[in-house]
C-alpha atoms as a PDB file:
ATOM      1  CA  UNK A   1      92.479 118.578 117.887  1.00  0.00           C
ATOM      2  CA  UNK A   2      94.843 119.572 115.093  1.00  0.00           C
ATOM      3  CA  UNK A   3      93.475 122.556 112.877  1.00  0.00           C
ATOM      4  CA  UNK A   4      94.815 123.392 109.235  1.00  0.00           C
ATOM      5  CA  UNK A   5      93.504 126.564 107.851  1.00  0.00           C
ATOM      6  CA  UNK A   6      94.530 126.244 103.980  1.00  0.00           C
ATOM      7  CA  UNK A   7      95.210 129.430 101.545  1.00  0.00           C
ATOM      8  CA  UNK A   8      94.347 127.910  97.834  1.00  0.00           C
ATOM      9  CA  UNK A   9      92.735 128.450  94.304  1.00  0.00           C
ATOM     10  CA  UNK A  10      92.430 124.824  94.546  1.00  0.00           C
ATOM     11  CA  UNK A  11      90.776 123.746  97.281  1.00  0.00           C
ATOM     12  CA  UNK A  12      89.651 120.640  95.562  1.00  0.00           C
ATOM     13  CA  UNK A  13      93.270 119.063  95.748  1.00  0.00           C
ATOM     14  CA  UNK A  14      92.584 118.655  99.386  1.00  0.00           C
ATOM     15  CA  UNK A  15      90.012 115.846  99.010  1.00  0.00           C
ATOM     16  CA  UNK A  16      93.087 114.006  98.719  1.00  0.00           C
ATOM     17  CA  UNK A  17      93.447 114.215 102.798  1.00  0.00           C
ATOM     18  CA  UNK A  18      90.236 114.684 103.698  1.00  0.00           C
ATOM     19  CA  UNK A  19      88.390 112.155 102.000  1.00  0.00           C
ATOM     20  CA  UNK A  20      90.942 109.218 101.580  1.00  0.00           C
ATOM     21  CA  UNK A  21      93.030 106.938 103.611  1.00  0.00           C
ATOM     22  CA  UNK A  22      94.274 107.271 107.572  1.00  0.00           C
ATOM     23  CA  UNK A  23      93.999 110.794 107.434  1.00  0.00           C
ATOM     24  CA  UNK A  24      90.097 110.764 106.544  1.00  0.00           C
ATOM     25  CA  UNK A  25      89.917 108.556 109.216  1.00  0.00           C
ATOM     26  CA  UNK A  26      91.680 110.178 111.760  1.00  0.00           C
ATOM     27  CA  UNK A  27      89.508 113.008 110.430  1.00  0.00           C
ATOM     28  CA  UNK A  28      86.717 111.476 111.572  1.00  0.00           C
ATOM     29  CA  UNK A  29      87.412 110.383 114.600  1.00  0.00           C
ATOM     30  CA  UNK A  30      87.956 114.523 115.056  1.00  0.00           C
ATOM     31  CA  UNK A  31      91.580 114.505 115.425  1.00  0.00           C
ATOM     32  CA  UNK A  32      91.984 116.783 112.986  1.00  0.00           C
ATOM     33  CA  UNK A  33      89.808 119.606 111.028  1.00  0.00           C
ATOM     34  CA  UNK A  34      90.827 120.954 107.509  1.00  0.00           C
ATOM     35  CA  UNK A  35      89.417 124.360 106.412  1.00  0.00           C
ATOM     36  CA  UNK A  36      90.217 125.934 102.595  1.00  0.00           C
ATOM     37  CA  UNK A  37      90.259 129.405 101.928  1.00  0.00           C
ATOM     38  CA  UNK A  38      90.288 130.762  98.447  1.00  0.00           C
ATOM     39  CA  UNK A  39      91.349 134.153  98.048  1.00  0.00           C
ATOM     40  CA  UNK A  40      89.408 135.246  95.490  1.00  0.00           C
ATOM     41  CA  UNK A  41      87.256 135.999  97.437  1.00  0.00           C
ATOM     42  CA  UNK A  42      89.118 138.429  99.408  1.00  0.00           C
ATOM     43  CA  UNK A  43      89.727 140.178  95.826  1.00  0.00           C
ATOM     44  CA  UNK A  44      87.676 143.849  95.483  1.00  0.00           C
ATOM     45  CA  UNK A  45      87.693 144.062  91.497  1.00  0.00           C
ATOM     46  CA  UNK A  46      85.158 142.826  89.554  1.00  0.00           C
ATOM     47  CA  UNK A  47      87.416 139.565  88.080  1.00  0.00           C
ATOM     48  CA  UNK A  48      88.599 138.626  91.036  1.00  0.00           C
ATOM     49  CA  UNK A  49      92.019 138.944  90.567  1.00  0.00           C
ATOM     50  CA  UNK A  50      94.725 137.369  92.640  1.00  0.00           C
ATOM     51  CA  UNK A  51      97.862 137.919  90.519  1.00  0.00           C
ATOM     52  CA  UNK A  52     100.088 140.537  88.570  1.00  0.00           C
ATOM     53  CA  UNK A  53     102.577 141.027  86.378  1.00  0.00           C
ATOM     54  CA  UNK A  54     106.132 141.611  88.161  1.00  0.00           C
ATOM     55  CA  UNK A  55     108.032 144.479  88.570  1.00  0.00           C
ATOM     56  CA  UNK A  56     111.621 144.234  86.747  1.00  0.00           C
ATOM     57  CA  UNK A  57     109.470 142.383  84.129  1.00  0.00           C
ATOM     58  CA  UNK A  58     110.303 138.495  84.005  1.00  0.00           C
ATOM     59  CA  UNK A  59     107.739 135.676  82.601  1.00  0.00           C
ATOM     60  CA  UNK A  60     104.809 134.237  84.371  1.00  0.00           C
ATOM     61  CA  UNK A  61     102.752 136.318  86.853  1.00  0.00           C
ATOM     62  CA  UNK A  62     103.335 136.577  90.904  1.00  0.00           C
ATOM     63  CA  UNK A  63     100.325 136.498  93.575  1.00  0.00           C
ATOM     64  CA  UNK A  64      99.426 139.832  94.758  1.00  0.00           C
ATOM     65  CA  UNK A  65     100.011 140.557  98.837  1.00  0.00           C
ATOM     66  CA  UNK A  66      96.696 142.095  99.710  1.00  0.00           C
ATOM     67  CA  UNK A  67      94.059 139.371  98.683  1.00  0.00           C
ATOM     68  CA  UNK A  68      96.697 136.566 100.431  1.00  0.00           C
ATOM     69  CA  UNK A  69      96.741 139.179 103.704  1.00  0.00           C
ATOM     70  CA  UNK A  70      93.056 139.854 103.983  1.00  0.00           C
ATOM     71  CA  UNK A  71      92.630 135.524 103.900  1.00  0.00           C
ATOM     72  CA  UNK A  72      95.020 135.172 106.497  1.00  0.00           C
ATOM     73  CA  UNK A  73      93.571 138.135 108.811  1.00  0.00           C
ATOM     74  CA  UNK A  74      89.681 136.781 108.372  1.00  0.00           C
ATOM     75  CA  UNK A  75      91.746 132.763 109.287  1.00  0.00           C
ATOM     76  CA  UNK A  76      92.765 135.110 112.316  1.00  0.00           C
ATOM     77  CA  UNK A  77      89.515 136.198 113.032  1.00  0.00           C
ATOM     78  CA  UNK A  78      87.673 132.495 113.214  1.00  0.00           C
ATOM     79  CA  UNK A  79      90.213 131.584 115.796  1.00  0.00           C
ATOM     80  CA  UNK A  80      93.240 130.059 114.547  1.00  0.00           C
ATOM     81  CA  UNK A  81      96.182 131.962 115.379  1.00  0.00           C
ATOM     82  CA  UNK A  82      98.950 129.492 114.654  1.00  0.00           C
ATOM     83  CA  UNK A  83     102.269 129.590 113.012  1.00  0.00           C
ATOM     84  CA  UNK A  84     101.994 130.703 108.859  1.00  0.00           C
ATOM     85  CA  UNK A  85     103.594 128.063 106.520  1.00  0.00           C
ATOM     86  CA  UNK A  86     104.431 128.709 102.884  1.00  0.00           C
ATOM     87  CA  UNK A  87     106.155 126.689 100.318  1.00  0.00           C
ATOM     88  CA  UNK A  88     108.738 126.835  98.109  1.00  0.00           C
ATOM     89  CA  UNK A  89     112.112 125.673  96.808  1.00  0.00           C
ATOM     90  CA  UNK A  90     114.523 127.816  98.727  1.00  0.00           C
ATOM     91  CA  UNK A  91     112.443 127.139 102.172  1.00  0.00           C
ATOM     92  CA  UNK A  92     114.067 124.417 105.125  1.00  0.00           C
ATOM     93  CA  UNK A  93     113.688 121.029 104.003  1.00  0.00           C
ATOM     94  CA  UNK A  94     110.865 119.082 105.777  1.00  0.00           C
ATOM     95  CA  UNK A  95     112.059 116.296 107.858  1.00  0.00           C
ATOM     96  CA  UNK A  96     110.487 113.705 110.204  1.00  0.00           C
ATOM     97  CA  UNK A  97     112.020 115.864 113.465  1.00  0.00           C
ATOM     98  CA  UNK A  98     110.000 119.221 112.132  1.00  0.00           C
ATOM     99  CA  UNK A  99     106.740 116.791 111.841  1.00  0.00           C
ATOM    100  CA  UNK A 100     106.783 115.087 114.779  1.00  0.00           C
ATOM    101  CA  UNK A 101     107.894 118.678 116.954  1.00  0.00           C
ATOM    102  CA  UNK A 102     104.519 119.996 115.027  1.00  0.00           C
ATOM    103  CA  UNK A 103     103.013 117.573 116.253  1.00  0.00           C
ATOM    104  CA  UNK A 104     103.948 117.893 120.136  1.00  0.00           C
ATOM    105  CA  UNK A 105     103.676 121.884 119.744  1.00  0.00           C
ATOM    106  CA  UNK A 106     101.103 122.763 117.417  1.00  0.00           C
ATOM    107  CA  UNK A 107      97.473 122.374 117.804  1.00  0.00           C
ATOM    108  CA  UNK A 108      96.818 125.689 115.020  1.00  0.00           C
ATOM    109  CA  UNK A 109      98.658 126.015 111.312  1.00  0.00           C
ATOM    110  CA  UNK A 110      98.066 128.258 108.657  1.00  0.00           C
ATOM    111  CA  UNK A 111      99.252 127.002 105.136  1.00  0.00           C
ATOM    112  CA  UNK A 112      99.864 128.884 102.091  1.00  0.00           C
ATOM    113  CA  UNK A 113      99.413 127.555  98.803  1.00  0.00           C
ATOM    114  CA  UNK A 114     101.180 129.359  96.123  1.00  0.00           C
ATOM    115  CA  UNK A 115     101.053 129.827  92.857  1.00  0.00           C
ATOM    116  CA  UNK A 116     102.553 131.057  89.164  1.00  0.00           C
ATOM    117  CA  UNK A 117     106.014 132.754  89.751  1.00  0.00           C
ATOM    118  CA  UNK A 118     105.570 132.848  93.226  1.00  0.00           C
ATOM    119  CA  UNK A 119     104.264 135.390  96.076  1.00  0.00           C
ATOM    120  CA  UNK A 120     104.992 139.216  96.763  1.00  0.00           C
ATOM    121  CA  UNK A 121     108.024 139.080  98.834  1.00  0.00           C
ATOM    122  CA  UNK A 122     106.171 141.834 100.919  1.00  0.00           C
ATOM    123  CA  UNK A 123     103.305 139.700 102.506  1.00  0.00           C
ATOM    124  CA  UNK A 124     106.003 136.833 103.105  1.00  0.00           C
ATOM    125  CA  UNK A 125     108.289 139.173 104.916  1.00  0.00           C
ATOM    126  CA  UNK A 126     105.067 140.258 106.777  1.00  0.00           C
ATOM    127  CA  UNK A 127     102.851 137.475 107.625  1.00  0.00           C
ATOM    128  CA  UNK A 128     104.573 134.260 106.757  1.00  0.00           C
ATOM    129  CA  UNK A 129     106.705 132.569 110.272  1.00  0.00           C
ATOM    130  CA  UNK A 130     108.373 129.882 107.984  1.00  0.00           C
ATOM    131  CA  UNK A 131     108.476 128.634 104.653  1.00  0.00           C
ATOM    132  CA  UNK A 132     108.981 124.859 103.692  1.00  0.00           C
ATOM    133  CA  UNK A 133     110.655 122.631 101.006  1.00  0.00           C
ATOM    134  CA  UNK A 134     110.079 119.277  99.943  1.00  0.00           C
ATOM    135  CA  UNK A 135     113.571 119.519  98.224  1.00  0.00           C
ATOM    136  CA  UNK A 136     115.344 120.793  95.260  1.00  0.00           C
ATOM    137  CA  UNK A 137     112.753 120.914  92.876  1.00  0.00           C
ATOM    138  CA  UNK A 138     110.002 122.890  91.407  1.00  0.00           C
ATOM    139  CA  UNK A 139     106.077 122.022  91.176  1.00  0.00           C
ATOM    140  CA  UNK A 140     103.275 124.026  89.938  1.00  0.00           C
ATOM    141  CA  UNK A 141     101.878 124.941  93.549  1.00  0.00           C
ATOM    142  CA  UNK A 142     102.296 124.802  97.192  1.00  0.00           C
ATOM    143  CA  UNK A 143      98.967 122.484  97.196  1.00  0.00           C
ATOM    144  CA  UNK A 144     100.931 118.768  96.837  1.00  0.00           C
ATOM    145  CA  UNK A 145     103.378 120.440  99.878  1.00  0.00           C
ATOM    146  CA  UNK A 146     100.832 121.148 102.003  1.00  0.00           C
ATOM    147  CA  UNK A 147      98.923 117.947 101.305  1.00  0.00           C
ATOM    148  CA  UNK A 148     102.098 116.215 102.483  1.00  0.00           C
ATOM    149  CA  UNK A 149     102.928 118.280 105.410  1.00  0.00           C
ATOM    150  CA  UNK A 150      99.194 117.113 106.037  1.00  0.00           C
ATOM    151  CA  UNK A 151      99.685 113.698 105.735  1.00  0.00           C
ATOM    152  CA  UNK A 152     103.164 113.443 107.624  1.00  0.00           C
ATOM    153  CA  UNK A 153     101.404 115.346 110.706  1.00  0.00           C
ATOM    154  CA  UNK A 154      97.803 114.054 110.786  1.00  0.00           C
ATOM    155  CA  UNK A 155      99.700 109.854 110.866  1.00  0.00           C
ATOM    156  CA  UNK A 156     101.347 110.895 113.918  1.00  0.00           C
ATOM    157  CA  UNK A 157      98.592 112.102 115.998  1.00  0.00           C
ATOM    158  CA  UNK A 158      97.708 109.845 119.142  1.00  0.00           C
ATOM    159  CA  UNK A 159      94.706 107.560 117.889  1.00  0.00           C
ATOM    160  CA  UNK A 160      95.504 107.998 114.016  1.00  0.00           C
ATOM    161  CA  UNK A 161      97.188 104.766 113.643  1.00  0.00           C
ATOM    162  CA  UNK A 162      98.622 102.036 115.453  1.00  0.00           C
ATOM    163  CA  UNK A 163     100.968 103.378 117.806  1.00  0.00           C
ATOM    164  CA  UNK A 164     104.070 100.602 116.768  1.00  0.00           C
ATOM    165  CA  UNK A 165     103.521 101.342 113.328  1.00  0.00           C
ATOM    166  CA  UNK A 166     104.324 105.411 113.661  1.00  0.00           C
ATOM    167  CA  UNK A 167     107.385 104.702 116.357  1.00  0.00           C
ATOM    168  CA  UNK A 168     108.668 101.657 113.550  1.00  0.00           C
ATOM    169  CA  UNK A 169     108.791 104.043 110.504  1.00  0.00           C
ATOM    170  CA  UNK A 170     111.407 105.548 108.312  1.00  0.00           C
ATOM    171  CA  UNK A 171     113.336 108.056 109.785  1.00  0.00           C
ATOM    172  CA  UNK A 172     111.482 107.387 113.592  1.00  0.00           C
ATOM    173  CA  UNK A 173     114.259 105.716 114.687  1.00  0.00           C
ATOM    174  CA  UNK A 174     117.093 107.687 112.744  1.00  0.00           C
ATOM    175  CA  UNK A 175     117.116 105.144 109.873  1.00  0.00           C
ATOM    176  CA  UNK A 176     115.440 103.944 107.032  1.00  0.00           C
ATOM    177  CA  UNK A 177     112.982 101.039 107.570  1.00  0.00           C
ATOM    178  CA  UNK A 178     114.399  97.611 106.753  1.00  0.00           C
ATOM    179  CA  UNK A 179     112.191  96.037 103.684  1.00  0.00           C
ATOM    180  CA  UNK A 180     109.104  94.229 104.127  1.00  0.00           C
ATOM    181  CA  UNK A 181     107.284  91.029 102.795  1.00  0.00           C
ATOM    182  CA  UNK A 182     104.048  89.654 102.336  1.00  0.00           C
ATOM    183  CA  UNK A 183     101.909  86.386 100.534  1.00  0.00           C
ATOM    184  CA  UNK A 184     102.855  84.321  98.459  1.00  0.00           C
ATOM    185  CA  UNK A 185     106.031  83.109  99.974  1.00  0.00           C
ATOM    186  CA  UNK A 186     107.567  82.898  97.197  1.00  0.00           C
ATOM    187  CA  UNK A 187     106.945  85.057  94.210  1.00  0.00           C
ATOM    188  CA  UNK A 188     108.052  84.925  90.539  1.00  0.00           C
ATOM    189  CA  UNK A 189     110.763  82.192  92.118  1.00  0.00           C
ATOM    190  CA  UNK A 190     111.955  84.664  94.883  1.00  0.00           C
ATOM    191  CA  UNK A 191     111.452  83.230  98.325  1.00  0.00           C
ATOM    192  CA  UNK A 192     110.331  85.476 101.591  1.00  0.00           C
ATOM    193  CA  UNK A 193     113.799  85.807 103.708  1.00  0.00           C
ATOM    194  CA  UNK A 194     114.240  82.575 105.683  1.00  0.00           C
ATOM    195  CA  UNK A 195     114.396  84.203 109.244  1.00  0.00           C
ATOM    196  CA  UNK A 196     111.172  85.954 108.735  1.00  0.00           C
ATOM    197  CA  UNK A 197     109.463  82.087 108.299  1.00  0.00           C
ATOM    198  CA  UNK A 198     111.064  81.390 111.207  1.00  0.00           C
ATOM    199  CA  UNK A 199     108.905  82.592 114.150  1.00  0.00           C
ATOM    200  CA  UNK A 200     111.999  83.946 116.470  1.00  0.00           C
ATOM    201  CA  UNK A 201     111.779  87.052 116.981  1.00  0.00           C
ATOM    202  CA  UNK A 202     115.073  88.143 118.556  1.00  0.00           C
ATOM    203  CA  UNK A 203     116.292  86.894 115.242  1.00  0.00           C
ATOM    204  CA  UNK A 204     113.227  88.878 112.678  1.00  0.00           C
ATOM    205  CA  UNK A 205     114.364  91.974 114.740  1.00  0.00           C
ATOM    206  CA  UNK A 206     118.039  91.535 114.549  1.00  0.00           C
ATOM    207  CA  UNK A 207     117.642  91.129 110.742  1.00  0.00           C
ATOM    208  CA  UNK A 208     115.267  93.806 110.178  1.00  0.00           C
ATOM    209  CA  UNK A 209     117.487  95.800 112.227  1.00  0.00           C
ATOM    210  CA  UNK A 210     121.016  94.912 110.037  1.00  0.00           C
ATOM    211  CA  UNK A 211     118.755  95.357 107.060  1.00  0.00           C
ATOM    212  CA  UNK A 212     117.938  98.940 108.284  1.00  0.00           C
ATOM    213  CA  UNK A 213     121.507  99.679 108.722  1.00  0.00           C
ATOM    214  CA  UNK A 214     121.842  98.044 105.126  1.00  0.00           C
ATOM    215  CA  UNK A 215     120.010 100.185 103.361  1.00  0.00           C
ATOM    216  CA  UNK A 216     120.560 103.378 105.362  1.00  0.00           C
ATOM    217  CA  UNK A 217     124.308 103.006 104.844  1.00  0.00           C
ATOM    218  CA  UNK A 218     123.785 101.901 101.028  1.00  0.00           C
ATOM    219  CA  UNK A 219     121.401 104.852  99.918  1.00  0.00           C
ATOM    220  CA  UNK A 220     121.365 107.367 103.086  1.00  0.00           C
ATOM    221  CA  UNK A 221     124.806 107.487 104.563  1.00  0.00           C
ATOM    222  CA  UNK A 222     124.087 110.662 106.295  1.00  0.00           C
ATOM    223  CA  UNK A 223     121.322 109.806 108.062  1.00  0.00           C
ATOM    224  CA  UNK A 224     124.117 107.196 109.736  1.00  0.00           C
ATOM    225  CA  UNK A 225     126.201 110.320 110.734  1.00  0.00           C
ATOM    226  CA  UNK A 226     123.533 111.948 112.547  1.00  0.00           C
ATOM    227  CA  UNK A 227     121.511 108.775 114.110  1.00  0.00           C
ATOM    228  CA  UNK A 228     125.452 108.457 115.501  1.00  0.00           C
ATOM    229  CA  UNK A 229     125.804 111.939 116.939  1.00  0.00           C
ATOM    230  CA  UNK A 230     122.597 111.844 118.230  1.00  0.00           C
ATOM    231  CA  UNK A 231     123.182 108.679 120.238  1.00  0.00           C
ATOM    232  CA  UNK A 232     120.069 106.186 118.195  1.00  0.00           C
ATOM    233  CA  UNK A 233     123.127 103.977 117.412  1.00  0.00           C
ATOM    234  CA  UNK A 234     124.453 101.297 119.787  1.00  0.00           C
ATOM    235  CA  UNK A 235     127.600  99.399 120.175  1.00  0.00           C
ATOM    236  CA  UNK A 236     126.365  96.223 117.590  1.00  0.00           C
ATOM    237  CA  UNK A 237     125.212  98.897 115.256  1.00  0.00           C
ATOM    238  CA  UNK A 238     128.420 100.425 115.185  1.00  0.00           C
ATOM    239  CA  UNK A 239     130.375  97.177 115.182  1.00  0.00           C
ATOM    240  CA  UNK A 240     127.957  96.044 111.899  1.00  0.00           C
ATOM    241  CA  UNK A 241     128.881  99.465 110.174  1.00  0.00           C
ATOM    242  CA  UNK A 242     132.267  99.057 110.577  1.00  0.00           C
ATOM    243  CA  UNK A 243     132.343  95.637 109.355  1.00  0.00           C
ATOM    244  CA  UNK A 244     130.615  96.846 106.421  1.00  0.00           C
ATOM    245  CA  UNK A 245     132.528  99.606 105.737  1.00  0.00           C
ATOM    246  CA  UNK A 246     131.348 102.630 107.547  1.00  0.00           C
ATOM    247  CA  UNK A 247     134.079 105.000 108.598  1.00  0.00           C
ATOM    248  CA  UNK A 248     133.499 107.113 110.728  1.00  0.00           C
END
C-alpha cells in the first residue's frame, strides 16, 4: 500500500484525490492511504503562527522551519519514514520516468505543501530529500503539486486501472498518445478517421502509432530525441520521421 503523509494549511484541497475519480477508487480498494497534517498545530504561541517576515526584508511572508520540522518528526513517529518532497519552481521537473520509479520504489512519501514567499531555506536544507516542479511557473501553494504528484502515482498502482490503459498513455511509451474518438461518427460534419471504422487492427495500430509520431514530432520534438536514444523507436518509426522531416 502506497502512503502519502501531506504537510498543509489546506488540507481540504485534498478531497480532490481522495474523494473523486480513479484515485478515490483505488483508495478504496486500499491501495493507497492519504494523511494531512496541518502545522498549526505544531505552533507553541497562542495564534498559531506558521509564518514570518524575512530577513533582508522583501514582500510577502516565508513559513517558519520549526512548526514545518516538528510535523515532519511526529509523520516520523506514526511510521512513515519515506523520502520528503517539497515544491517549487526551481525544483526537477516531474516526468512520467520519476512517477512510475516512485511507484516501483516507494511504498512511504512525505509531501510538503508550501506557502506565501516560500519556506526557510534552513528546514529544506535539513529535512527535505528532493524538491519538485511542475514547470516554469508560479502558483499560490505546493497543494495543486502534490495533488498531481498524487494523481500521476496513485493511476499507476497495480489494480488502480486497467492495466493497457496505464502502459498506452502519454509519455509510457516515450511519446505522446495519438488522438482519440468517440460517438457520433460524425460530428458538426467531421467524420471519425476511416481506419478506425474499419475493424483491422494491424491497421488502427499502425495509424494510431504514425499519429503518435505526428504529434510528438509536431509539438514535442524532444521527446523524439530521447524515445531514440533510449531505443522505444524502431526502424518504421525512424523511416516515418525521416520522411516527415525529422533529422536526426
Amino acid at each position: 500500500m502506497m502512503r502519502f503523509d501531506v504537510i498543509t494549511l489546506f488540507p481540504e484541497i485534498f478531497d480532490s484525490v481522495t474523494k473523486c475519480g480513479i484515485t478515490a477508487r483505488a483508495m478504496k480498494r486500499g491501495l493507497w492511504t492519504c494523511h494531512t497534517w496541518n502545522p498549526r498545530a505544531a505552533a507553541t504561541d497562542v495564534h498559531r503562527t506558521v509564518d514570518d517576515r524575512p530577513f533582508g526584508g522583501g514582500p510577502g511572508m516565508v513559513m517558519m522551519a520549526e512548526p514545518l520540522a516538528q510535523t515532519v518528526d511526529m509523520i516520523r513517529a506514526s511510521g512513515n519514514r519515506g523520502r520528503v518532497i517539497s515544491f517549487a519552481p526551481n525544483g526537477t521537473r516531474l516526468t512520467d520516468e520519476r512517477v512510475r520509479r516512485m511507484v516501483a520504489e516507494d511504498e512511504e512519501v512525505v509531501l510538503i505543501c508550501g506557502r506565501y514567499e516560500g519556506i526557510d531555506q534552513r528546514f529544506l536544507s535539513t529535512y527535505v530529500d528532493e524538491v519538485v516542479s511542475l514547470g516554469d511557473f508560479v502558483l499560490s501553494g505546493g497543494e495543486l503539486p502534490a495533488c498531481a504528484l498524487m494523481d500521476a502515482v496513485v493511476r499507476q498502482l497495480p489494480g488502480a486501472i486497467k492495466d493497457l490503459s496505464a502502459s498506452d498513455e502519454s509519455f509510457a511509451t516515450g511519446l505522446l498518445d495519438a488522438p482519440h474518438y468517440t460517438r457520433p461518427e460524425v460530428w458538426r460534419d467531421m467524420p471519425v478517421p476511416p481506419v478506425l471504422m474499419s475493424g483491422h487492427h494491424a491497421n488502427i495500430q499502425a495509424w494510431s502509432r504514425e499519429e503518435s509520431l505526428r504529434l510528438t514530432l509536431q509539438t514535442r520534438p524532444d521527446l523524439i530525441t530521447i524515445a531514440n536514444s533510449s531505443g522505444l523507436l524502431g526502424k518504421a518509426d525512424l523511416k516515418w520521421l525521416r520522411e516527415h522531416g525529422w533529422k536526426h
